[in-house]
PDB file of N, CA and C in Angstrom:
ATOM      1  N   UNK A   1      -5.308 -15.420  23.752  1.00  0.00           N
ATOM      2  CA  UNK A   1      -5.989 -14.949  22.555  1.00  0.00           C
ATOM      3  C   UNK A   1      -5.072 -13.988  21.798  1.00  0.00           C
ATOM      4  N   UNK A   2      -5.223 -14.018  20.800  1.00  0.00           N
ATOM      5  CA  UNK A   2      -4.241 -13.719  19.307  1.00  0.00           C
ATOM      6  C   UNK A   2      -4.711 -12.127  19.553  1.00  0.00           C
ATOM      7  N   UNK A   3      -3.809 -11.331  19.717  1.00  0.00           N
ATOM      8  CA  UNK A   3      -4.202  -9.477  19.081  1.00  0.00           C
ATOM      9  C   UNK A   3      -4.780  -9.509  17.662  1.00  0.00           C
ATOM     10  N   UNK A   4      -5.363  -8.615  17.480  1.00  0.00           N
ATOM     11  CA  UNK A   4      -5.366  -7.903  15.983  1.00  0.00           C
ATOM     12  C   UNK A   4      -4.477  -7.342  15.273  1.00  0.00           C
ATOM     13  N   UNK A   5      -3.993  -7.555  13.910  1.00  0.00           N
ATOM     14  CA  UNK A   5      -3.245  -6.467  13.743  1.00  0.00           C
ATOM     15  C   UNK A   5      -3.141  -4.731  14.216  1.00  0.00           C
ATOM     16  N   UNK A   6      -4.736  -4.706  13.942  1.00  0.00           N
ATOM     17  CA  UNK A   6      -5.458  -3.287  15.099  1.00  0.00           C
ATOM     18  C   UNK A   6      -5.116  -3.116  16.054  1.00  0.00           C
ATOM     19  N   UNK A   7      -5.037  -3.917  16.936  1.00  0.00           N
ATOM     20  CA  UNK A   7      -5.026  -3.783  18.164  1.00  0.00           C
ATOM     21  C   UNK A   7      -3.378  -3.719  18.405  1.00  0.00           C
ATOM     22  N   UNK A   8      -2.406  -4.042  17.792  1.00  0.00           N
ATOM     23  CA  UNK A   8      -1.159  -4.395  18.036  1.00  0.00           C
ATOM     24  C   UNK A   8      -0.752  -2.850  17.270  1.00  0.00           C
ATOM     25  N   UNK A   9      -1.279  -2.512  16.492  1.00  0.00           N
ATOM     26  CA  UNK A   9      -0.522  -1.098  15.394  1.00  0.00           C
ATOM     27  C   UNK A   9      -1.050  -0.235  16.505  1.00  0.00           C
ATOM     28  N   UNK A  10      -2.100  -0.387  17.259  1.00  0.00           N
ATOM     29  CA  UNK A  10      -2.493   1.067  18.469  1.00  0.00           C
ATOM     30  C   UNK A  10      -1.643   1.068  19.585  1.00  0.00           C
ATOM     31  N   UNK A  11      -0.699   0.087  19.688  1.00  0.00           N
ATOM     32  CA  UNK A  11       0.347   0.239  20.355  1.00  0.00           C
ATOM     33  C   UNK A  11       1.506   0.871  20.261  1.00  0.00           C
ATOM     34  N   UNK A  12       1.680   0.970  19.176  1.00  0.00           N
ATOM     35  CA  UNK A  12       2.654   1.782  18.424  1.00  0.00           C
ATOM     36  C   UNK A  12       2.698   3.092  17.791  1.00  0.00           C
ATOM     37  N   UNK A  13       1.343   4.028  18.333  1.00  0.00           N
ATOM     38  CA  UNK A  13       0.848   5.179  18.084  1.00  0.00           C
ATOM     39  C   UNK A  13       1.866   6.132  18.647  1.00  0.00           C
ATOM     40  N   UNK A  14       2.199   6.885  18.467  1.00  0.00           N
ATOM     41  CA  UNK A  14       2.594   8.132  19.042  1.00  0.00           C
ATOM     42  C   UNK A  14       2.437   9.570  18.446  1.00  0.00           C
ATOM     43  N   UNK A  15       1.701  10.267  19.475  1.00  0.00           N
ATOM     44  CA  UNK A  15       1.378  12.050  18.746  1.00  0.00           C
ATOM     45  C   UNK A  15       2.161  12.500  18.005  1.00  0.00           C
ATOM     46  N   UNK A  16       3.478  12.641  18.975  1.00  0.00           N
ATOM     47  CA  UNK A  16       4.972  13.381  18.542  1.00  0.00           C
ATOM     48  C   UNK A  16       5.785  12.195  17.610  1.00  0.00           C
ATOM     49  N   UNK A  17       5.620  11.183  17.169  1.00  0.00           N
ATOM     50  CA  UNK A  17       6.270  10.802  16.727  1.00  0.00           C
ATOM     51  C   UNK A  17       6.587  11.194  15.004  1.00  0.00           C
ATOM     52  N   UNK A  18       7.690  10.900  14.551  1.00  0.00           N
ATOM     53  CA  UNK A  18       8.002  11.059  13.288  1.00  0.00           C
ATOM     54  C   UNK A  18       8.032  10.249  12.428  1.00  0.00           C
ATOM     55  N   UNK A  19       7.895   9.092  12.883  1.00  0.00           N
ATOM     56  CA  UNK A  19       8.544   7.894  12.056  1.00  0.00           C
ATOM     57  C   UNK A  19       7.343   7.277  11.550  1.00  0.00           C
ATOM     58  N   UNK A  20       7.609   6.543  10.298  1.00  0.00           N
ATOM     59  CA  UNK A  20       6.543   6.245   9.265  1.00  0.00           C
ATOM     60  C   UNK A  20       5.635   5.422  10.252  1.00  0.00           C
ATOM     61  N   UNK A  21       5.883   4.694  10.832  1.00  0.00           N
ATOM     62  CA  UNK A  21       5.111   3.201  11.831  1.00  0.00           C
ATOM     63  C   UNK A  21       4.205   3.938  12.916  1.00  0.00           C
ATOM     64  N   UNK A  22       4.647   5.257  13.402  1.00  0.00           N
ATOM     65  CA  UNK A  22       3.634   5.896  14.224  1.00  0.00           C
ATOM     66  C   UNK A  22       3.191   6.930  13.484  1.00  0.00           C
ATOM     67  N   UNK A  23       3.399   7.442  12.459  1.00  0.00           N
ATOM     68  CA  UNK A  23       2.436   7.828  11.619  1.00  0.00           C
ATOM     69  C   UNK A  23       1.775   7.090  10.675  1.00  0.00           C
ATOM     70  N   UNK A  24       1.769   5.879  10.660  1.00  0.00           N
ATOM     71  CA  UNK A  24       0.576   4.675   9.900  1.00  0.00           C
ATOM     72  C   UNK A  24      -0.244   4.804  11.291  1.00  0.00           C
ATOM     73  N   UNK A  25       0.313   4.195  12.583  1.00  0.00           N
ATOM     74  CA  UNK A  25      -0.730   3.793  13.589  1.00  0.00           C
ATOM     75  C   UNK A  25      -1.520   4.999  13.724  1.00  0.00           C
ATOM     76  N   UNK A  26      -0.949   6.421  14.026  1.00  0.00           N
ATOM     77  CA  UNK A  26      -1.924   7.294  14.281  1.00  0.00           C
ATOM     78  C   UNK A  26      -3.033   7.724  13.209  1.00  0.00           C
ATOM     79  N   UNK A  27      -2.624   7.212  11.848  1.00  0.00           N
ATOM     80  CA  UNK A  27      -3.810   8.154  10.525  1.00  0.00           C
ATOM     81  C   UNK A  27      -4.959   6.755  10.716  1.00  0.00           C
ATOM     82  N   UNK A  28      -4.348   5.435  10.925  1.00  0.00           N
ATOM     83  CA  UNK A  28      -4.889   4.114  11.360  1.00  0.00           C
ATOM     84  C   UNK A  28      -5.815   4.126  12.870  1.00  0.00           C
ATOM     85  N   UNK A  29      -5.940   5.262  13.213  1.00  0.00           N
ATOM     86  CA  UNK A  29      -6.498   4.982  15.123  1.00  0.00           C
ATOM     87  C   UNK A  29      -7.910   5.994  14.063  1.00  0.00           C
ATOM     88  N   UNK A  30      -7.593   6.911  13.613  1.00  0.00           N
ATOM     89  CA  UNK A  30      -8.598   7.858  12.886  1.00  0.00           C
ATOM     90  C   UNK A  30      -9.557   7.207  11.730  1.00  0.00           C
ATOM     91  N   UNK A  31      -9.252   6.398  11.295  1.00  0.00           N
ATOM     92  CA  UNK A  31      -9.572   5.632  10.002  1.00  0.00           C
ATOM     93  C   UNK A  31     -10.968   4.605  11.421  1.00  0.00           C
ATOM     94  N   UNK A  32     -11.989   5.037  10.496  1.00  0.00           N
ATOM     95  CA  UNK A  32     -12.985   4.578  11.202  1.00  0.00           C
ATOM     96  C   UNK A  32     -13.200   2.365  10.811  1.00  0.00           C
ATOM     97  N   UNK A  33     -12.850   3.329   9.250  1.00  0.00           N
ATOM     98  CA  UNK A  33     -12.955   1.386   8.671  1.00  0.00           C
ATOM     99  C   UNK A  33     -12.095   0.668   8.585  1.00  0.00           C
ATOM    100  N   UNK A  34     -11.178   1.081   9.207  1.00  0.00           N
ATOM    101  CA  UNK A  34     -10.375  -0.348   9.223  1.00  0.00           C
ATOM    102  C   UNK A  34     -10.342  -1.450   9.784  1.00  0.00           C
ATOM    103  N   UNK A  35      -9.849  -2.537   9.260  1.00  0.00           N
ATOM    104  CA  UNK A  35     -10.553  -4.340   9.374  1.00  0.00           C
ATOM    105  C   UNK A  35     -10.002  -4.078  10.807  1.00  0.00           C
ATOM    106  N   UNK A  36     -10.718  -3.591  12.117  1.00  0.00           N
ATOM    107  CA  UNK A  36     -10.283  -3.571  12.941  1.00  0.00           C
ATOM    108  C   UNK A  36      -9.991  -5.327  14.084  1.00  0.00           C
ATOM    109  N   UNK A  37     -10.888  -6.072  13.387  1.00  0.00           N
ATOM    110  CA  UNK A  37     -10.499  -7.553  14.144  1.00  0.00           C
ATOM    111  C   UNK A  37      -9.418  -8.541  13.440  1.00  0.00           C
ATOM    112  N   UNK A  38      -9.269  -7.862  12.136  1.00  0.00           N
ATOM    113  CA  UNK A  38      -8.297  -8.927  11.150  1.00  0.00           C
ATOM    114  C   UNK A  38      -6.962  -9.011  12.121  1.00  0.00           C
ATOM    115  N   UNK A  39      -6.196 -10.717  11.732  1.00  0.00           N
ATOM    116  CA  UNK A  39      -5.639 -11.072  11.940  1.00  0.00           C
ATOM    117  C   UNK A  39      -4.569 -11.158  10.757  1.00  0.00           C
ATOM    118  N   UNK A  40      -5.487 -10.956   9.546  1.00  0.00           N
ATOM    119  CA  UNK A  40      -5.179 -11.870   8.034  1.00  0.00           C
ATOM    120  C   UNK A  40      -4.109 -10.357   7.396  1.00  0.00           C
ATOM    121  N   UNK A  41      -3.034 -10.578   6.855  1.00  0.00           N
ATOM    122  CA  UNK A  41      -2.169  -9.776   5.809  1.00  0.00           C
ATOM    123  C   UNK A  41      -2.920  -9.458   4.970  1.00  0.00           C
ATOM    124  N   UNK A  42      -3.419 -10.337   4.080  1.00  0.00           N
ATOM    125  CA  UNK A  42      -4.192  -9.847   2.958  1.00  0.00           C
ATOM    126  C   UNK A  42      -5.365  -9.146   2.855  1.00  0.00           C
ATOM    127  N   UNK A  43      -5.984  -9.499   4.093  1.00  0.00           N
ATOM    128  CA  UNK A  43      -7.602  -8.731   4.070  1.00  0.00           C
ATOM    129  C   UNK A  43      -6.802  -7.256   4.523  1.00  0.00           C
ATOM    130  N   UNK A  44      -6.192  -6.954   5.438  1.00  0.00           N
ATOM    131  CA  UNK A  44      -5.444  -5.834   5.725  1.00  0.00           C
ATOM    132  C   UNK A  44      -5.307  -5.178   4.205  1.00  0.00           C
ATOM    133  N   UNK A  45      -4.603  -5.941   3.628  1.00  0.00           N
ATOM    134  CA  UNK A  45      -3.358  -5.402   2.854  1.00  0.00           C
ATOM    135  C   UNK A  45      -4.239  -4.597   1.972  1.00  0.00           C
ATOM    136  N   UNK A  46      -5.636  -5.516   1.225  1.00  0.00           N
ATOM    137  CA  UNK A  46      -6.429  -5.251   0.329  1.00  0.00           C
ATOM    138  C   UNK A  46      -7.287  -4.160   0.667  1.00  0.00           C
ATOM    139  N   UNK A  47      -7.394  -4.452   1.993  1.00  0.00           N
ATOM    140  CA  UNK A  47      -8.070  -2.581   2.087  1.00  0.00           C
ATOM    141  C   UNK A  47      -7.249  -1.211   2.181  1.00  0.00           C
ATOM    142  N   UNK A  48      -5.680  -1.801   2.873  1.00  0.00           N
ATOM    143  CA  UNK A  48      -5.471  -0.204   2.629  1.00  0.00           C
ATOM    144  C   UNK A  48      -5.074  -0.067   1.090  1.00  0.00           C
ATOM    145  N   UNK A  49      -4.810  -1.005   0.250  1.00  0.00           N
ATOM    146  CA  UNK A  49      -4.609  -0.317  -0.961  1.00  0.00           C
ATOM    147  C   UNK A  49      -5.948   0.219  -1.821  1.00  0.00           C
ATOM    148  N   UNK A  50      -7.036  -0.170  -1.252  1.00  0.00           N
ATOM    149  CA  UNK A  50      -7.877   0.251  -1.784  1.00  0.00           C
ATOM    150  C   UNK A  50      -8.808   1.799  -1.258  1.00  0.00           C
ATOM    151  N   UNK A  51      -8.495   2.093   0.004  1.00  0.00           N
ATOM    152  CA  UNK A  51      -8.742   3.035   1.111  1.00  0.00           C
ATOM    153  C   UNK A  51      -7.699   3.753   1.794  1.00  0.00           C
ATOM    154  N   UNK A  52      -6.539   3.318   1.967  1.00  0.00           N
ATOM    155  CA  UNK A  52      -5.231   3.805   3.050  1.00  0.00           C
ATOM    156  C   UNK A  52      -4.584   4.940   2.170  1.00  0.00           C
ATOM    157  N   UNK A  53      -5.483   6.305   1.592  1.00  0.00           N
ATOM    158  CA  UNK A  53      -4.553   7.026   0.832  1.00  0.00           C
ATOM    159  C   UNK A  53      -3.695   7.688   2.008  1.00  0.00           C
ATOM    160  N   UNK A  54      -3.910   7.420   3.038  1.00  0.00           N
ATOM    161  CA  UNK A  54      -2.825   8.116   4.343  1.00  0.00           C
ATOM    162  C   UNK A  54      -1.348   7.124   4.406  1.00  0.00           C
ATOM    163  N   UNK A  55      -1.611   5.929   3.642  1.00  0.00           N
ATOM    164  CA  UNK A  55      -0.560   5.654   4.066  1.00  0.00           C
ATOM    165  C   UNK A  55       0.762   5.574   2.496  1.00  0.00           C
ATOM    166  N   UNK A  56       1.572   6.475   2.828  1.00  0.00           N
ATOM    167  CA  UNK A  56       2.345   6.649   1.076  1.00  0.00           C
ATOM    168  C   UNK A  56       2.853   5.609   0.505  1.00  0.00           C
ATOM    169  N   UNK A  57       3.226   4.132   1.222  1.00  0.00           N
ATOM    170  CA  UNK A  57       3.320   2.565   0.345  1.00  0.00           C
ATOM    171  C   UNK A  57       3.375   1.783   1.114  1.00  0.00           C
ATOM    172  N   UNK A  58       3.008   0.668   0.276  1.00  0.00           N
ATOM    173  CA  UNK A  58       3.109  -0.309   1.754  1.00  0.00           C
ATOM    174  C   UNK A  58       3.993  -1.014   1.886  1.00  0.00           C
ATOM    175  N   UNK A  59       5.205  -0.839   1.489  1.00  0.00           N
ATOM    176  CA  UNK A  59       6.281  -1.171   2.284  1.00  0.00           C
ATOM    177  C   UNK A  59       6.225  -0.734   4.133  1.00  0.00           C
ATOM    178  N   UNK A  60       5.471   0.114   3.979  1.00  0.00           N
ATOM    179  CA  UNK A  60       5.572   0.605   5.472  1.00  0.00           C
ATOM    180  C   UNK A  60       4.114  -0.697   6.466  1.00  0.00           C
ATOM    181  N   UNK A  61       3.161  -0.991   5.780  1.00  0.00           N
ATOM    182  CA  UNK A  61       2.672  -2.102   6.015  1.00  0.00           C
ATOM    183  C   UNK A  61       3.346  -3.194   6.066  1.00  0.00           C
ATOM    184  N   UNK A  62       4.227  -3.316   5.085  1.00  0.00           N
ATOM    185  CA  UNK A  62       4.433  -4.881   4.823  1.00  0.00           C
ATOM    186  C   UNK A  62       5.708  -5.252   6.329  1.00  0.00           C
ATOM    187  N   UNK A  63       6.480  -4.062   6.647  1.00  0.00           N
ATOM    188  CA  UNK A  63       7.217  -3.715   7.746  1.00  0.00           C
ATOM    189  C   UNK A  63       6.594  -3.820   9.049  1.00  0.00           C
ATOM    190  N   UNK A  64       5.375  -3.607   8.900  1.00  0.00           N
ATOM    191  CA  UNK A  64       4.496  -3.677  10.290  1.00  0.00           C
ATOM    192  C   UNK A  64       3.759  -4.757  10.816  1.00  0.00           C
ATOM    193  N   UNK A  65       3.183  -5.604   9.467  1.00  0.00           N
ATOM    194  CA  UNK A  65       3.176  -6.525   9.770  1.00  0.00           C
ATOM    195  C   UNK A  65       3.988  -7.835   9.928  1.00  0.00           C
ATOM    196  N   UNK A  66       4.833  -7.520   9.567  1.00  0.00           N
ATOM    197  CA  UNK A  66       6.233  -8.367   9.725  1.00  0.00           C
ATOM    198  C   UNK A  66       6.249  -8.257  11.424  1.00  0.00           C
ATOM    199  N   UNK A  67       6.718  -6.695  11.891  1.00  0.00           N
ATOM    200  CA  UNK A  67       6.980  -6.853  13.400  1.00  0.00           C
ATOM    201  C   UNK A  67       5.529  -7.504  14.402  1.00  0.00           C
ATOM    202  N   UNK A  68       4.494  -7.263  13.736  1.00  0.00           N
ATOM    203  CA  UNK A  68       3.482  -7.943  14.194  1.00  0.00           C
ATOM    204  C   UNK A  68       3.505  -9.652  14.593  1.00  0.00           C
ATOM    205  N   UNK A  69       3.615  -9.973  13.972  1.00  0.00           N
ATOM    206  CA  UNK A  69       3.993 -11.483  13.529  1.00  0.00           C
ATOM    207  C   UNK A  69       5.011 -11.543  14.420  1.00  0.00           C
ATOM    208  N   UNK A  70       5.756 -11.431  14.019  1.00  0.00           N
ATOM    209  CA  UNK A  70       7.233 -11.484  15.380  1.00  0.00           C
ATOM    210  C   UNK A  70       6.994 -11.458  16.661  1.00  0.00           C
ATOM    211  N   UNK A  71       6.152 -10.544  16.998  1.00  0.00           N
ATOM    212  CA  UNK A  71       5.952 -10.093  18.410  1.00  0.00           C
ATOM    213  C   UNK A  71       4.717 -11.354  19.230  1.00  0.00           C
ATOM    214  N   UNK A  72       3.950 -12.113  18.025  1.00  0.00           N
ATOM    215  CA  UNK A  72       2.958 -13.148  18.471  1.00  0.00           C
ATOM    216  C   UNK A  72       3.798 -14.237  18.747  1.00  0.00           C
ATOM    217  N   UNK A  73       5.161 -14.143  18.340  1.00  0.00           N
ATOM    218  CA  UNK A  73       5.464 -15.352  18.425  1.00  0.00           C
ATOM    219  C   UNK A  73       6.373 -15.662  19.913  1.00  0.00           C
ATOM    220  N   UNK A  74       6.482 -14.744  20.142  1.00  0.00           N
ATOM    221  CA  UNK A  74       6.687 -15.058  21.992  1.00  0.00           C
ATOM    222  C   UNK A  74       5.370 -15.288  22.920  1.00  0.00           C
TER     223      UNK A  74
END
């Protein structure tokens, strides 16, 4: 069975971390509404631009779900 994008970005959380990808996953573990079963880019995409003021562009999405994708494919 296929992860979530959710479920795959809570892997990549870290407290101490600095870097944009664990600071998306961690403001993303807090964010109560997010499409937490989506699989889909776009349903993602369309909510954080409409809700994700935590996240500053989505280049940093479009980066994450890229490694997402990658990582299903093993």
């Amino acid at each position: 069975m296929k992860r979530s994008f959710y479920q795959w970005l809570m892997t990549q959380k870290n407290p101490d971390g600095k870097d944009e990808l664990a600071n998306f996953a961690n403001n993303a573990a807090l964010d109560q509404s997010f499409p937490k079963q989506s699989e889909d880019y776009h349903e993602v995409a369309q909510y954080l631009e409409l809700s994700g003021a935590y996240l500053p562009n989505m280049d940093i999405f479009d980066q994450a779900f890229a490694a997402y994708q990658a990582m299903d494919q093993f």
